[in-house]
C-alpha atoms as a PDB file:
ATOM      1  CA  UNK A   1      18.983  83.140  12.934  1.00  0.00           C
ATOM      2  CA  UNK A   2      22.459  81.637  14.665  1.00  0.00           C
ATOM      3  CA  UNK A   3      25.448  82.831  12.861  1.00  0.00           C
ATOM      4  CA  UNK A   4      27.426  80.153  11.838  1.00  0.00           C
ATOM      5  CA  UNK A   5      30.585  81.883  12.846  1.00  0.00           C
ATOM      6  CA  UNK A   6      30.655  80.655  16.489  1.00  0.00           C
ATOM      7  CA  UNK A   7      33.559  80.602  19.068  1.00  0.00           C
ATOM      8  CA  UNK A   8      35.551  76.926  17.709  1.00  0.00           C
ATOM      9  CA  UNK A   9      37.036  74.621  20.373  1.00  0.00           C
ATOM     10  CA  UNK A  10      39.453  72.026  19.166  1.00  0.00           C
ATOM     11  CA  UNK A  11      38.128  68.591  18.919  1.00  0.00           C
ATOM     12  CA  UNK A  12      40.328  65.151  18.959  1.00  0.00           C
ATOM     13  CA  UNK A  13      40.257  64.975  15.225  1.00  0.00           C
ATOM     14  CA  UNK A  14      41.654  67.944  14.498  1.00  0.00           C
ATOM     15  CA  UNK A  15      38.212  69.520  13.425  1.00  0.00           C
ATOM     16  CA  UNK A  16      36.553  72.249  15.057  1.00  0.00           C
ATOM     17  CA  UNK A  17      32.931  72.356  16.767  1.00  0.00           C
ATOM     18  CA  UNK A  18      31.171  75.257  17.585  1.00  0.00           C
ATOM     19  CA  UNK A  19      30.519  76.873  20.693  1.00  0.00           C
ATOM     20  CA  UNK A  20      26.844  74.972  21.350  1.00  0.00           C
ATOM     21  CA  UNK A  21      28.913  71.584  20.116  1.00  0.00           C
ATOM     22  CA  UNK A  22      27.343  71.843  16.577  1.00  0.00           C
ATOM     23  CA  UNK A  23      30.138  69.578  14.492  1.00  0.00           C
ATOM     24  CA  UNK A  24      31.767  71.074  11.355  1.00  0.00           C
ATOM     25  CA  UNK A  25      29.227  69.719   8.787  1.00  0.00           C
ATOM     26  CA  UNK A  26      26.565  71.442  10.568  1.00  0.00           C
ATOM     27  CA  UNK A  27      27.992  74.583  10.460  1.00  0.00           C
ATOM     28  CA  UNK A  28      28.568  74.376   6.732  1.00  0.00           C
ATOM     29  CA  UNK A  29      24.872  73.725   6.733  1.00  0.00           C
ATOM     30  CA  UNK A  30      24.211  76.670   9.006  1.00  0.00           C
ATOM     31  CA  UNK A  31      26.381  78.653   6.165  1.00  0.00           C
ATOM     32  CA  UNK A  32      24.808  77.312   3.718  1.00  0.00           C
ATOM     33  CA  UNK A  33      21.033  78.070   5.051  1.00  0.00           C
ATOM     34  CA  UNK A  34      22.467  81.805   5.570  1.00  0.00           C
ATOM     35  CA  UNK A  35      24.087  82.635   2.807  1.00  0.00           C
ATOM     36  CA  UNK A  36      19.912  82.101   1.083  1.00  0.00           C
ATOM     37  CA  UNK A  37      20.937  83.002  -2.401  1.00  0.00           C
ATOM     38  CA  UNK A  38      23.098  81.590  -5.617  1.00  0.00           C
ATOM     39  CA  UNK A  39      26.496  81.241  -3.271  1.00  0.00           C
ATOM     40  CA  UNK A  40      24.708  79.076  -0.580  1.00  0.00           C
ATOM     41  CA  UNK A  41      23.276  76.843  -3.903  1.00  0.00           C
ATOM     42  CA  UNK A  42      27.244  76.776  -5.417  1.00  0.00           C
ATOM     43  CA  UNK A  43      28.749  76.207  -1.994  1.00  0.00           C
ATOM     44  CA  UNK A  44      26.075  73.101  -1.673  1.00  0.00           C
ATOM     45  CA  UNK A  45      26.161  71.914  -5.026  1.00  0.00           C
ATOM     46  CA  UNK A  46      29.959  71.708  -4.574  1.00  0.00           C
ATOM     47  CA  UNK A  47      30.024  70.331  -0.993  1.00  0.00           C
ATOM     48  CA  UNK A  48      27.750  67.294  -2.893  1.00  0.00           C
ATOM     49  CA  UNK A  49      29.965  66.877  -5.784  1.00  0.00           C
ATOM     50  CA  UNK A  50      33.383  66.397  -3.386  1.00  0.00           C
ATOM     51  CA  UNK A  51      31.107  63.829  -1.482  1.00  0.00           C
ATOM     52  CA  UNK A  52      30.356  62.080  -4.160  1.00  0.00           C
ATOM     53  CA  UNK A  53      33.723  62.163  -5.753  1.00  0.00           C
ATOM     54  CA  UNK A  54      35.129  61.221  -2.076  1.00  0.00           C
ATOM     55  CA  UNK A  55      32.595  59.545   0.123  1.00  0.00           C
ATOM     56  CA  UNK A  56      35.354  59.049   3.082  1.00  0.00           C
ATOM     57  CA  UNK A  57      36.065  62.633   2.986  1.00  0.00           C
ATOM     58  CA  UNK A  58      35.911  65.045   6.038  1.00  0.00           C
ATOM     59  CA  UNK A  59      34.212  67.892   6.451  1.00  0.00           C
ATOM     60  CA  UNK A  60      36.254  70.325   8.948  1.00  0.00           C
ATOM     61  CA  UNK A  61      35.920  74.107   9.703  1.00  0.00           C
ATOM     62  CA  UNK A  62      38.657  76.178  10.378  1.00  0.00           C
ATOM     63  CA  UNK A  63      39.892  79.695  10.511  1.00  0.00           C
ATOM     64  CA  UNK A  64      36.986  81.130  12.014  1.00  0.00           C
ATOM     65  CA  UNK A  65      34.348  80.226   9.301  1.00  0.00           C
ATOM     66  CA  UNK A  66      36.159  78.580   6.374  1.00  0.00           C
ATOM     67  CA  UNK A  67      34.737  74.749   5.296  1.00  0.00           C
ATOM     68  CA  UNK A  68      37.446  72.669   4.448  1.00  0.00           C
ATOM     69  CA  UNK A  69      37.227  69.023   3.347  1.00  0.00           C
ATOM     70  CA  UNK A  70      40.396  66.488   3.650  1.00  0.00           C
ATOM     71  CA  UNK A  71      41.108  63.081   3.333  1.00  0.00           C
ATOM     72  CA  UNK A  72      44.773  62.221   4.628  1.00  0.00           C
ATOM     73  CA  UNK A  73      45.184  65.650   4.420  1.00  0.00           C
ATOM     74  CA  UNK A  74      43.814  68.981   3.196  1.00  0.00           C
ATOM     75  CA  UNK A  75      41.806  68.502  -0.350  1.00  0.00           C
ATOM     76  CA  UNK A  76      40.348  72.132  -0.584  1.00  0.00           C
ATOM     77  CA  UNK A  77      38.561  74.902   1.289  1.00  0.00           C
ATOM     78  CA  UNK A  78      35.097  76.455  -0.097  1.00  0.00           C
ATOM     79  CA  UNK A  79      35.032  80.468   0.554  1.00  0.00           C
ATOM     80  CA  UNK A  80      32.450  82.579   0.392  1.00  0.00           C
ATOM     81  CA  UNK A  81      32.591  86.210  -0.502  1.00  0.00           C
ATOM     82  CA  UNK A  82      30.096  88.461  -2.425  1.00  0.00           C
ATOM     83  CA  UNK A  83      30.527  87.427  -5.511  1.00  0.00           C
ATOM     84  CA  UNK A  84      32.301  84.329  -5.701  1.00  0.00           C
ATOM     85  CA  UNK A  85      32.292  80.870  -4.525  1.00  0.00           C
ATOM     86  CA  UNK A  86      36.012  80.264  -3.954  1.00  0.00           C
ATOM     87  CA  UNK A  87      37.206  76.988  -3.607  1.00  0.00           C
ATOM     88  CA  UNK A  88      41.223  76.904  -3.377  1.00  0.00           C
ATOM     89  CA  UNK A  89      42.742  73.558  -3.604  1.00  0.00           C
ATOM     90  CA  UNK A  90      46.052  72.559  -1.932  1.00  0.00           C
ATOM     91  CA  UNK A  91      47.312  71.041  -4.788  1.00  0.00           C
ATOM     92  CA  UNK A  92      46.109  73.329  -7.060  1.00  0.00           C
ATOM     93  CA  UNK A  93      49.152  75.097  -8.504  1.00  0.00           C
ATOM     94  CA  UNK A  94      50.278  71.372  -9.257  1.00  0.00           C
ATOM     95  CA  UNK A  95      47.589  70.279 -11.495  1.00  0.00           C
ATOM     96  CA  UNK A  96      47.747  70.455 -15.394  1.00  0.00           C
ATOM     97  CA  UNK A  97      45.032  73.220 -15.563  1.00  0.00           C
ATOM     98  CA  UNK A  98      45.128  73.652 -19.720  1.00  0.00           C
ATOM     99  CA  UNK A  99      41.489  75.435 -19.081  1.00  0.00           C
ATOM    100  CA  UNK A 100      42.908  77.759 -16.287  1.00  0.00           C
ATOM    101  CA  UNK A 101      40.069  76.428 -13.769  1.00  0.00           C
ATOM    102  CA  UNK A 102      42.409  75.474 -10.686  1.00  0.00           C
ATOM    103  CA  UNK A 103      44.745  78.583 -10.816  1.00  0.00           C
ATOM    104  CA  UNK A 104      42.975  81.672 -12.524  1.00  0.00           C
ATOM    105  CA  UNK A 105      44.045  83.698  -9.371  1.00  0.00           C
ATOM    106  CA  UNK A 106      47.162  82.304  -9.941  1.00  0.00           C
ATOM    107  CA  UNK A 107      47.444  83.832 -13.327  1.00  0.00           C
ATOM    108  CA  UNK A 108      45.933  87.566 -12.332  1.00  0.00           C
ATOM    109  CA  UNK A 109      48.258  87.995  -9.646  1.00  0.00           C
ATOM    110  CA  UNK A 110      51.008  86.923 -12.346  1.00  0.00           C
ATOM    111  CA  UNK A 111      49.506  89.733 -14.859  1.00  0.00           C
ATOM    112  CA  UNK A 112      49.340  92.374 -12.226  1.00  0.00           C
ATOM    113  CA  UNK A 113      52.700  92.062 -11.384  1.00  0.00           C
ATOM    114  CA  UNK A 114      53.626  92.343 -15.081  1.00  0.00           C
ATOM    115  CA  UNK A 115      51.572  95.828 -15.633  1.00  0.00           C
ATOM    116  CA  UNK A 116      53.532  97.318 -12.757  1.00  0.00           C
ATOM    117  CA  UNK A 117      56.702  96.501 -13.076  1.00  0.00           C
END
């Protein structure tokens, strides 16, 4: 199986293709298909729901594996590690957030630095 983290080149828009010219939302695909367990189904699930809340957005890769989707700018980036989906939103911090959803790592890096002080 191809790894999806390929050697990027900079295209004209700004996004990045692989190395064999697959375009961004391929590789999230590519991601997607390899990850083959509950993160690839979050990180798909949430790739559809930003579609549908944004058809005109774009689907970009950066950082050497990272999907990030923007529309006149950066909306949010959907990590992967082993267990979490991350998505971090550029705005985040600036959203009312009264269920702690947008900034709970935020808030633990707050605590820690209160338990050592």
């Amino acid at each position: 199986m191809k790894k999806a983290t390929t050697t990027m080149k900079q295209t004209k828009s700004g996004s990045k293709e692989g190395k064999g010219g697959e375009s961004p939302s391929q590789l999230i695909d590519a991601r997607i298909k390899e990850l083959q367990c509950w993160r690839g189904e979050t990180l798909a699930r949430v790739r559809m729901l930003i579609k549908q809340a944004d058809p005109e957005v774009v689907e970009e890769w950066k950082w050497r594996g990272v999907p990030v989707w923007s529309h006149a700018g950066m909306i949010c980036t959907g990590e992967t590690y082993k267990n979490v989906v991350k998505m971090t939103f550029a705005k985040g911090a600036s959203l009312a957030d009264p269920a702690g959803l947008f900034n709970s790592s935020l808030r633990r890096q707050h605590q820690a630095c209160h338990r050592f002080p």
